[in-house]
N, C-alpha and C. Protein backbone atom coordinates (compact mmCIF):
# COMPACT_ATOMS: atom_id res chain seq x y z
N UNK A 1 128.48 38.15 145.72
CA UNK A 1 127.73 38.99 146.64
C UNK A 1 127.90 38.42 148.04
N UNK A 2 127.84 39.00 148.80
CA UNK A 2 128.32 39.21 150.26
C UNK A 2 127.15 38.68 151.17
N UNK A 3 126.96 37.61 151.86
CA UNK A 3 126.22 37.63 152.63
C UNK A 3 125.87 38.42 154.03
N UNK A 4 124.56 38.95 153.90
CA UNK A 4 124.47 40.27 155.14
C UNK A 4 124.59 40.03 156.41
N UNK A 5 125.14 41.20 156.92
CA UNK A 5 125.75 40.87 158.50
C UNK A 5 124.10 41.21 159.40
N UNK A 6 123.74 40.18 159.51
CA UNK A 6 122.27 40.32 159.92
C UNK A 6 122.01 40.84 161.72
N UNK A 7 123.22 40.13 162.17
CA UNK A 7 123.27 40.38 163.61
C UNK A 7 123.51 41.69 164.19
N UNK A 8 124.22 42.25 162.95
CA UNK A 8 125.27 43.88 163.58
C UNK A 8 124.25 45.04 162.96
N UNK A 9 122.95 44.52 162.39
CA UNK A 9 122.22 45.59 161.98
C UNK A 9 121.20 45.98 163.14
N UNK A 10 121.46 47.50 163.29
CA UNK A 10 121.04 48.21 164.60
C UNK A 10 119.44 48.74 163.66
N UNK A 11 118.65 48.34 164.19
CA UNK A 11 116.52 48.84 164.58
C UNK A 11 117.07 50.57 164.64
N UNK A 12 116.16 51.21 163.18
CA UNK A 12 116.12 52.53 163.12
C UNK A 12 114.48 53.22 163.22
N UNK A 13 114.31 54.25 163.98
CA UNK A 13 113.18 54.58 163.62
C UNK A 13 113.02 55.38 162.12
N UNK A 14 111.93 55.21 161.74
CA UNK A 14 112.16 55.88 159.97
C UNK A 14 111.29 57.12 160.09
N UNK A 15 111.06 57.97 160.39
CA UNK A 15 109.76 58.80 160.43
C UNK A 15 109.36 59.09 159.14
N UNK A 16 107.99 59.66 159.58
CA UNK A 16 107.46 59.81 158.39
C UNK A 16 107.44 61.53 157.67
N UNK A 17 107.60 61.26 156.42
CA UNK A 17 107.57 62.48 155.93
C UNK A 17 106.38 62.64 155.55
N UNK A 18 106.13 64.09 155.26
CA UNK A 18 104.71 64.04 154.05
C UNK A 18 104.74 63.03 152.55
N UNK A 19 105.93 63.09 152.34
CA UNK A 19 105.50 61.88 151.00
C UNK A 19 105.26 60.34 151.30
N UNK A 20 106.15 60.42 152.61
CA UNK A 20 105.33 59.04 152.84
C UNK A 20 103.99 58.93 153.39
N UNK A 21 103.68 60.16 153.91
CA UNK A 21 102.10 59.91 154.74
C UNK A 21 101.19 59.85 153.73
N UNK A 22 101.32 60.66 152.27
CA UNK A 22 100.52 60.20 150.96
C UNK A 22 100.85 58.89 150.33
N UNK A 23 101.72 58.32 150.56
CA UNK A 23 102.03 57.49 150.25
C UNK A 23 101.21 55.88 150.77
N UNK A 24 100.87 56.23 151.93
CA UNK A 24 100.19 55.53 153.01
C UNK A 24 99.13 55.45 152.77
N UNK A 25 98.26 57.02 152.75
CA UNK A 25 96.85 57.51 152.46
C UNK A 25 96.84 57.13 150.51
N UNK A 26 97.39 57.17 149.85
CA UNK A 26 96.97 56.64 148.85
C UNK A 26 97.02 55.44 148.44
N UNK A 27 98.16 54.45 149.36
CA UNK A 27 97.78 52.97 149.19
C UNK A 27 96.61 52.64 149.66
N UNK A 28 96.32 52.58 150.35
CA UNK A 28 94.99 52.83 151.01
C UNK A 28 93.48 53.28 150.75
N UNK A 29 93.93 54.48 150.00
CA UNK A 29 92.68 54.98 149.32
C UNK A 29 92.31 53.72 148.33
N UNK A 30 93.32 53.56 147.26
CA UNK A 30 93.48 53.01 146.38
C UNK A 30 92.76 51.53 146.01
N UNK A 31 92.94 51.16 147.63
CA UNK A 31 92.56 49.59 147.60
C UNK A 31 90.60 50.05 148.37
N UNK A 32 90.29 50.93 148.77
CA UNK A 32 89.12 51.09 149.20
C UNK A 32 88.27 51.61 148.02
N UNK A 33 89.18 52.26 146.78
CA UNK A 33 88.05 52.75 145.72
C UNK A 33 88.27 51.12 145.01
N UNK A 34 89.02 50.52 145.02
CA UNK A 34 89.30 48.95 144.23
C UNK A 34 88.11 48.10 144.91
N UNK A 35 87.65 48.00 146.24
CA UNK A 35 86.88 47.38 146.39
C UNK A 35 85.20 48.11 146.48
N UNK A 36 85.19 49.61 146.47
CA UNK A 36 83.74 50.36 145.52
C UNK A 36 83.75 49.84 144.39
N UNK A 37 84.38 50.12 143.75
CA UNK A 37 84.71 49.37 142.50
C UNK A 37 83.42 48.02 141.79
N UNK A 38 84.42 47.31 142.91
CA UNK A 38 83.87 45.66 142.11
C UNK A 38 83.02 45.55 143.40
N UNK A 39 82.04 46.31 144.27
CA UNK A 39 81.10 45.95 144.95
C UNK A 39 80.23 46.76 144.27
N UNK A 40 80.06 47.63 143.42
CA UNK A 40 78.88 48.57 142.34
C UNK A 40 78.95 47.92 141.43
N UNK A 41 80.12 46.83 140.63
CA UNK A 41 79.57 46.64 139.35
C UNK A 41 79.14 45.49 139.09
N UNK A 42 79.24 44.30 140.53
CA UNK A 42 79.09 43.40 140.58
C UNK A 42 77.47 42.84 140.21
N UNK A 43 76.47 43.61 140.23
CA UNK A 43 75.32 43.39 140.46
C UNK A 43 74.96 43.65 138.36
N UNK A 44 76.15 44.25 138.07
CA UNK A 44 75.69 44.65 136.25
C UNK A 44 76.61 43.17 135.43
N UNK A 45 77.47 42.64 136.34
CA UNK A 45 78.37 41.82 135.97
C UNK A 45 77.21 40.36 134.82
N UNK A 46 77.82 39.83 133.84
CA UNK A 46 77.23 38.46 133.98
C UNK A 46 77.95 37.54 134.20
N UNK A 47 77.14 36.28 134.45
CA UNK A 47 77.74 35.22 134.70
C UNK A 47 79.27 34.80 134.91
N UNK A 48 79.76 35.31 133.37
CA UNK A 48 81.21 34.92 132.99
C UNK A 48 81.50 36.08 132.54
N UNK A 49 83.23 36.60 133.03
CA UNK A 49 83.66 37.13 132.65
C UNK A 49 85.02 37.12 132.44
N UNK A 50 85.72 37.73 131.58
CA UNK A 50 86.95 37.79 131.45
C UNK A 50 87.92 37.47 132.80
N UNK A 51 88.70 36.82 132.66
CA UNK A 51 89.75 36.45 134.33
C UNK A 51 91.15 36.32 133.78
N UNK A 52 91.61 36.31 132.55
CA UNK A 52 92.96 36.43 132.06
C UNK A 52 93.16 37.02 130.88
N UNK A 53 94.13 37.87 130.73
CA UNK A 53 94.25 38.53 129.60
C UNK A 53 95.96 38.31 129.09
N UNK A 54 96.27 38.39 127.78
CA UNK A 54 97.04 37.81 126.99
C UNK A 54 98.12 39.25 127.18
N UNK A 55 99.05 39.26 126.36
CA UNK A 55 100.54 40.10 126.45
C UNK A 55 99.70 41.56 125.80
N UNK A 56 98.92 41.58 124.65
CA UNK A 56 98.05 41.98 123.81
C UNK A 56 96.53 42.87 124.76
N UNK A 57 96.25 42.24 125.49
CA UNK A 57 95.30 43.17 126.40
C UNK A 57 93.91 42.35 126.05
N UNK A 58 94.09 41.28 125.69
CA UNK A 58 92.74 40.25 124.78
C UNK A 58 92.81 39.31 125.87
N UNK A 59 91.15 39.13 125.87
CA UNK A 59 90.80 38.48 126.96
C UNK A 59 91.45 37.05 127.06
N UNK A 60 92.08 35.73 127.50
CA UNK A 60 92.61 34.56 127.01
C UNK A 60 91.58 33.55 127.88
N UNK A 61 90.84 33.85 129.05
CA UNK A 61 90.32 33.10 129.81
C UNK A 61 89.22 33.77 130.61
N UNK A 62 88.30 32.90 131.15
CA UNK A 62 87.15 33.19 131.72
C UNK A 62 86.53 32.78 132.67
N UNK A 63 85.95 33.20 133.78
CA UNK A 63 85.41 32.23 134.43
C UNK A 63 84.29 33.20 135.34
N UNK A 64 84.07 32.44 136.68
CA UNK A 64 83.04 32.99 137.35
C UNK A 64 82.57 34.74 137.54
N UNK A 65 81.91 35.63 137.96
CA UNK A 65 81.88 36.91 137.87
C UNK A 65 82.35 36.81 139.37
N UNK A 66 82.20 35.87 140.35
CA UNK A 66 82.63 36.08 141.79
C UNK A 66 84.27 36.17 141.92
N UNK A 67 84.75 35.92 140.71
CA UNK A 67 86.35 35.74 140.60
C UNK A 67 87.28 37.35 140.79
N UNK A 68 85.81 38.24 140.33
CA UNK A 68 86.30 39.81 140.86
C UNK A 68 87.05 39.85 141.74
N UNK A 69 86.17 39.15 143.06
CA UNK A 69 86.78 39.79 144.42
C UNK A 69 87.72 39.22 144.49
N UNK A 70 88.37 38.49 143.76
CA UNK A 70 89.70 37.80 144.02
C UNK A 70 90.63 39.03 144.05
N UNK A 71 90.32 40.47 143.26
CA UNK A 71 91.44 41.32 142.53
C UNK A 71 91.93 42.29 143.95
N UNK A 72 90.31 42.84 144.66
CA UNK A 72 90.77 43.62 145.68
C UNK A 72 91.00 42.83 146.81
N UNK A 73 91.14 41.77 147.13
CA UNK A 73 91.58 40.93 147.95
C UNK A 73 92.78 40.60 148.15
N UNK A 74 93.19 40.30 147.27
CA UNK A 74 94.82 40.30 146.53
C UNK A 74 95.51 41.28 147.42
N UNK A 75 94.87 42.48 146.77
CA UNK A 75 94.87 43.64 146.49
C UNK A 75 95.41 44.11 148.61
N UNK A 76 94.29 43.77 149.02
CA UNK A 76 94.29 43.84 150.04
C UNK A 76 95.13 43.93 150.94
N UNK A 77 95.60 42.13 150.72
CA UNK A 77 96.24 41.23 151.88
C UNK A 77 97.35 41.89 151.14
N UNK A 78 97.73 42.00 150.39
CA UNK A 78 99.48 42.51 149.60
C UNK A 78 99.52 44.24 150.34
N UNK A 79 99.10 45.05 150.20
CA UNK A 79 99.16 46.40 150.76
C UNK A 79 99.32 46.12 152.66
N UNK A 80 98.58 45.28 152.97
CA UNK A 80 98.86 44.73 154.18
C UNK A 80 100.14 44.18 154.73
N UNK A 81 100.54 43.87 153.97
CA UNK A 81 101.94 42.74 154.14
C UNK A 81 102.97 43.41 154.07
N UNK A 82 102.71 44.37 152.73
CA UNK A 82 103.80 45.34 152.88
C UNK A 82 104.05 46.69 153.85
N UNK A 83 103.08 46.50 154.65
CA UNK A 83 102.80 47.79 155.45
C UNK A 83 103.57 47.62 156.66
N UNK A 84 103.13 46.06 157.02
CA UNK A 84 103.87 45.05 158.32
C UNK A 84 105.65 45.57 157.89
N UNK A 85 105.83 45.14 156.70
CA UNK A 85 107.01 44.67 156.13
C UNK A 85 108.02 45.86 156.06
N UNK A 86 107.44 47.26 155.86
CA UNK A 86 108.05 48.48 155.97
C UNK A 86 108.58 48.93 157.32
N UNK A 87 108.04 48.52 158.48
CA UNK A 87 108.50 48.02 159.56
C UNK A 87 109.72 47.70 160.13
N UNK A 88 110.23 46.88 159.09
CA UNK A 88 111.75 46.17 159.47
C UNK A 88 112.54 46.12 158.47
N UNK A 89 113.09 47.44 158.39
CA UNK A 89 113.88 47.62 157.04
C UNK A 89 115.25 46.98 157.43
N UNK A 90 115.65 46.60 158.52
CA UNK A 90 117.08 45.60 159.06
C UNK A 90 117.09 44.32 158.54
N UNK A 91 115.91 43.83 158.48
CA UNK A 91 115.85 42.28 157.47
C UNK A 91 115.69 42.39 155.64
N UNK A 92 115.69 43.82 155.46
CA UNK A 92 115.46 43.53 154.24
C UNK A 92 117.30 43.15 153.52
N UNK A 93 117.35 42.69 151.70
CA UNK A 93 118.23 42.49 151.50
C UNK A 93 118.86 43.92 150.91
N UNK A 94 119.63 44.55 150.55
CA UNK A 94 120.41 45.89 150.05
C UNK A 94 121.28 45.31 149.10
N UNK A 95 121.76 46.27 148.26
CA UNK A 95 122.86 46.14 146.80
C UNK A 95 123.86 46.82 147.11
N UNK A 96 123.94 47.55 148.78
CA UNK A 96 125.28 48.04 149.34
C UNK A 96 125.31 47.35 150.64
N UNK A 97 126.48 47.46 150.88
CA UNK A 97 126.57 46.92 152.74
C UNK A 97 126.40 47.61 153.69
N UNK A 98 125.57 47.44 154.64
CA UNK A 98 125.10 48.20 155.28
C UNK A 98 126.09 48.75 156.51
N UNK A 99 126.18 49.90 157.08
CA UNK A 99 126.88 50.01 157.92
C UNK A 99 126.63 51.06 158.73
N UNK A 100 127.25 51.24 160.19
CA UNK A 100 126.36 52.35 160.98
C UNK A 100 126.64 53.26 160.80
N UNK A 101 127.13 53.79 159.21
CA UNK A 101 127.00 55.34 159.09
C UNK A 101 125.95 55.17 157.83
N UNK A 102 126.22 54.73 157.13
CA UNK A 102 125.01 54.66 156.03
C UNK A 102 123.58 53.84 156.46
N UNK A 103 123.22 53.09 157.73
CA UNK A 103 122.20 52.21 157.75
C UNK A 103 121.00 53.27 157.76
N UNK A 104 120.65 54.55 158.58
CA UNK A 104 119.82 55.21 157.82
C UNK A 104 119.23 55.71 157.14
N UNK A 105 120.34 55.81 156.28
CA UNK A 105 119.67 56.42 154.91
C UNK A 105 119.39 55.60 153.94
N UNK A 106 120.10 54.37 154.24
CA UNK A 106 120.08 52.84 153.64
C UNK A 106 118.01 52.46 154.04
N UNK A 107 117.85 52.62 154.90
CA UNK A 107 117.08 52.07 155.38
C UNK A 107 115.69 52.97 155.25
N UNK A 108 116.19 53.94 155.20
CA UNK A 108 114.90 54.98 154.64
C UNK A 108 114.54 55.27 153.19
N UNK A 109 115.81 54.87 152.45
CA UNK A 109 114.90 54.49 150.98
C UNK A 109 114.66 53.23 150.62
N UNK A 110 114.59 52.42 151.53
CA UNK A 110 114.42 51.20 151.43
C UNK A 110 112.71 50.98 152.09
N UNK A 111 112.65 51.91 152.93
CA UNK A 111 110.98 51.90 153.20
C UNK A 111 110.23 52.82 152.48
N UNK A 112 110.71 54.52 151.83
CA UNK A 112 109.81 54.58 150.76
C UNK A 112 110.10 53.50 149.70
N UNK A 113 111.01 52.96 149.38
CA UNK A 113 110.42 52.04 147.81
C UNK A 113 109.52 51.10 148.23
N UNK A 114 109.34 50.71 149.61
CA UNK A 114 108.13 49.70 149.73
C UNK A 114 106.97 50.17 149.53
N UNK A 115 106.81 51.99 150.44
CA UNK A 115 105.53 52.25 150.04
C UNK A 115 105.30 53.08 149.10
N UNK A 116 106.34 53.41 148.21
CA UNK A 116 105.85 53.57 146.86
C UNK A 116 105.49 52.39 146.11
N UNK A 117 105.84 51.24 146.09
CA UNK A 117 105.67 49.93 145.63
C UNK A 117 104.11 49.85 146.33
N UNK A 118 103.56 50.17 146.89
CA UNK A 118 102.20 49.66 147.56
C UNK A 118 101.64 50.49 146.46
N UNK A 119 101.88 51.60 146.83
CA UNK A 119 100.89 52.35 145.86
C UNK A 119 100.52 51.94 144.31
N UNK A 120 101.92 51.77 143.83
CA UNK A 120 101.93 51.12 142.54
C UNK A 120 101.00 49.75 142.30
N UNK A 121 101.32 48.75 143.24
CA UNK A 121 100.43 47.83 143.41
C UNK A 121 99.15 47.99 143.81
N UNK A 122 99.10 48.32 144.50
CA UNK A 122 97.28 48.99 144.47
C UNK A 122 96.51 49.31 143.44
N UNK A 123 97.69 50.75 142.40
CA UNK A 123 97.06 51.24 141.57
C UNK A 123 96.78 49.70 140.14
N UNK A 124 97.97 49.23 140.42
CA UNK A 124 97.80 48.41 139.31
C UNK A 124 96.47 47.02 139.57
N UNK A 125 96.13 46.96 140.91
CA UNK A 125 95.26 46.37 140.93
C UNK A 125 93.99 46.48 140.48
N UNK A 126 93.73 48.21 141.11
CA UNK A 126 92.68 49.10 140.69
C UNK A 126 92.48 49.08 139.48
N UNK A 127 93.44 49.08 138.76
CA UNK A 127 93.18 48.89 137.31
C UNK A 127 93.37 47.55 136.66
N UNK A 128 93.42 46.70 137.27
CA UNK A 128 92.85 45.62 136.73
C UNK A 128 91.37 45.14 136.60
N UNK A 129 90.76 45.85 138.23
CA UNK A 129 89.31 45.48 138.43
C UNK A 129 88.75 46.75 137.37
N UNK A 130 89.07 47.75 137.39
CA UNK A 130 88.38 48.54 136.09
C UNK A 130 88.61 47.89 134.64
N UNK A 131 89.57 47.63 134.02
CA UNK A 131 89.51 47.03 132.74
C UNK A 131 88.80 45.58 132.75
N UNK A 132 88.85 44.92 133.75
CA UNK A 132 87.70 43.81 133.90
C UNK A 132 86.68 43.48 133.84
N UNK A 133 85.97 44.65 134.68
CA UNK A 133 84.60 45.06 134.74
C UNK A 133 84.01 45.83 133.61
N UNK A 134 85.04 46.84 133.09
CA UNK A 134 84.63 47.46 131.72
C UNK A 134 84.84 46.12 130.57
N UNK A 135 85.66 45.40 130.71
CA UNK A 135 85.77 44.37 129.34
C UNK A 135 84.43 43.32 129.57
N UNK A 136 83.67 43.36 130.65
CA UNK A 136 83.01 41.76 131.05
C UNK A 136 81.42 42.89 130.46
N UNK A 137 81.47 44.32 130.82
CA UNK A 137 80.12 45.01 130.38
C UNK A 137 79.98 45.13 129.21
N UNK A 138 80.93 45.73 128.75
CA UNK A 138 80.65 45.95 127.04
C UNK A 138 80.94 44.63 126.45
N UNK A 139 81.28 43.82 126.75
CA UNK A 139 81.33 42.93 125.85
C UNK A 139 82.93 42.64 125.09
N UNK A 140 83.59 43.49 125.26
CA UNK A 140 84.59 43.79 124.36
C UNK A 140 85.91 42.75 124.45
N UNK A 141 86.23 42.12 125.52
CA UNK A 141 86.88 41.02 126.15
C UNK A 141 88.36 41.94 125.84
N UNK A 142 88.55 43.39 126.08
CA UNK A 142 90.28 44.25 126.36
C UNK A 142 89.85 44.62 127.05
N UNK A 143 91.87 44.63 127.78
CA UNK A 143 91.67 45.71 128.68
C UNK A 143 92.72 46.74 127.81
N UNK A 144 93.00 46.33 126.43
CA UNK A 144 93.78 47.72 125.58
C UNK A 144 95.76 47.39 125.96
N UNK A 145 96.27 48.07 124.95
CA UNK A 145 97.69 47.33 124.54
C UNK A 145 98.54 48.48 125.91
N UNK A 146 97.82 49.34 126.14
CA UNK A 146 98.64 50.22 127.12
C UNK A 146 98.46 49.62 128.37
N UNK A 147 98.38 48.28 128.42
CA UNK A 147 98.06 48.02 129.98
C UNK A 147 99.23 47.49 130.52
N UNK A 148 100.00 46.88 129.68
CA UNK A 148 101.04 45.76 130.10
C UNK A 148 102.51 46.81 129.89
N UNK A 149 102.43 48.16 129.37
CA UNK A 149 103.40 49.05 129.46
C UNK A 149 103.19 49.99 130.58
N UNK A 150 102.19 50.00 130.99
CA UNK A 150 101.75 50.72 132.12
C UNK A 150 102.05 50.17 133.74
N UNK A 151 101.84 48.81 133.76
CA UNK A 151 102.29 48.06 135.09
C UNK A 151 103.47 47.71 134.70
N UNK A 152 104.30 47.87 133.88
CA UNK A 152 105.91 48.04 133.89
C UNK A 152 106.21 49.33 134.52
N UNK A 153 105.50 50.10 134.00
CA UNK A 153 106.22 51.76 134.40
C UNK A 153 106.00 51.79 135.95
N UNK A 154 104.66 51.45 136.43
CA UNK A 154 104.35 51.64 137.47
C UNK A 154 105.17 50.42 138.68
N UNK A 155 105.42 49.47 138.83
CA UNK A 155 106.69 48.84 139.40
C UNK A 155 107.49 48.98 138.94
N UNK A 156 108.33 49.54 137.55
CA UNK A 156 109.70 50.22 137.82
C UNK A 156 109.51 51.27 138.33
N UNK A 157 109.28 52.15 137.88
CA UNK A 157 109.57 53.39 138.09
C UNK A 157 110.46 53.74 139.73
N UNK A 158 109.55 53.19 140.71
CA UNK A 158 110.33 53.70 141.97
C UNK A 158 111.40 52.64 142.26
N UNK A 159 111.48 51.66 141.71
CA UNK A 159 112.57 50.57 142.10
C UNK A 159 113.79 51.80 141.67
N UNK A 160 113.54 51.97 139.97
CA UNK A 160 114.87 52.91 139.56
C UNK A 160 115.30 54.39 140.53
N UNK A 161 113.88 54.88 141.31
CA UNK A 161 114.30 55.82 141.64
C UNK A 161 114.89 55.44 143.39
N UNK A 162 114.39 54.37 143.32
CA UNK A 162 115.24 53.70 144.76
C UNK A 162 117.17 53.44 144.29
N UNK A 163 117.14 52.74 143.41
CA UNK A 163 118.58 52.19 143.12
C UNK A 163 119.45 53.70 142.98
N UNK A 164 118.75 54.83 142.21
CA UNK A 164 119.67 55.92 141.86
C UNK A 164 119.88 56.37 143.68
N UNK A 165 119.23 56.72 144.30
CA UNK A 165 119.17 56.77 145.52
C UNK A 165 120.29 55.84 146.53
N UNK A 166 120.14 54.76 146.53
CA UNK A 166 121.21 53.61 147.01
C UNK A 166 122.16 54.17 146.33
N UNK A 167 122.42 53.96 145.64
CA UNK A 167 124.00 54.06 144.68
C UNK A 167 124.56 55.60 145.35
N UNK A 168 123.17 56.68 145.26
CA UNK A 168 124.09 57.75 145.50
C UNK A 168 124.50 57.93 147.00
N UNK A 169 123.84 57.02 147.68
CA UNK A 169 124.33 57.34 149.65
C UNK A 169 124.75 56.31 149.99
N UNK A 170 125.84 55.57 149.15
CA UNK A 170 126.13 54.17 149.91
C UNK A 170 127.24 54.43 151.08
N UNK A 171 127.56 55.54 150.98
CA UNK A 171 129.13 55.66 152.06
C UNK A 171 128.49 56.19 153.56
């Protein structure tokens, strides 16, 4: 693999489409219902609750109930970072070489897969603090076997629909 010509890559503006402006508005949403969330259930929470769960969806570890806010925090600063980060699609790395006939289009599915990747991450956060909070109330110590096939689907999914994308506009 080719190391990237970092100097000869020309600053594109990316505008926004409507899928990215939902894209935006639902990372976003996402991480504001994540922290309703675990600021309503915090007060039903006890002491200890579930904080790691096994391949299986079974609780493996436990600890403080303040360890919640660790999830939309996370949650947070990561939707943040990537928001900065969508920004400067010239530093990111590519699986084609970039060049000034392809760097736009190079570079514009290279910022929706970031903020489809937010969303995904968000959502998968969101649903961590829900199966948490539901496993620490009932008692039940799952968050259920569809969880760990579900945050696969949800970070692949747009990576694959990024790569079919790259591959098909590399010229």
């Amino acid at each position: 693999m080719e190391k990237p010509d970092m100097e000869n890559r020309r600053k594109h503006s990316i505008p926004l489409t409507p899928a990215d402006s939902l894209a935006e508005w639902l990372g976003w949403t996402l991480v504001i219902i994540n922290w309703f969330i675990v600021l309503r259930a915090f007060g039903d929470l006890p002491d200890t609750i579930p904080t790691h769960f096994n391949l299986a969806g079974e609780a493996d570890g436990y600890g403080s109930s303040l360890t919640l806010f660790l999830i939309p925090v996370i949650s947070t600063v990561s939707v943040l970072g990537m928001s900065i980060l969508e920004r400067f699609p010239e530093i990111y790395n590519y699986p084609v070489k970039i060049t000034p006939e392809n760097a736009f289009s190079q570079y514009s599915a290279a910022v929706r897969l970031v903020r489809w990747l937010k969303v995904s991450l968000a959502l998968v956060f969101l649903l961590i603090s829900i199966g948490t909070t539901a496993s620490a109330t009932s008692g039940c110590g799952r968050l259920g076997i569809w969880f760990l096939p579900l945050v696969l689907l949800l970070i692949n999914l747009p990576l694959a629909i990024y790569l079919i994308r790259v591959f098909r506009n590399k010229k």
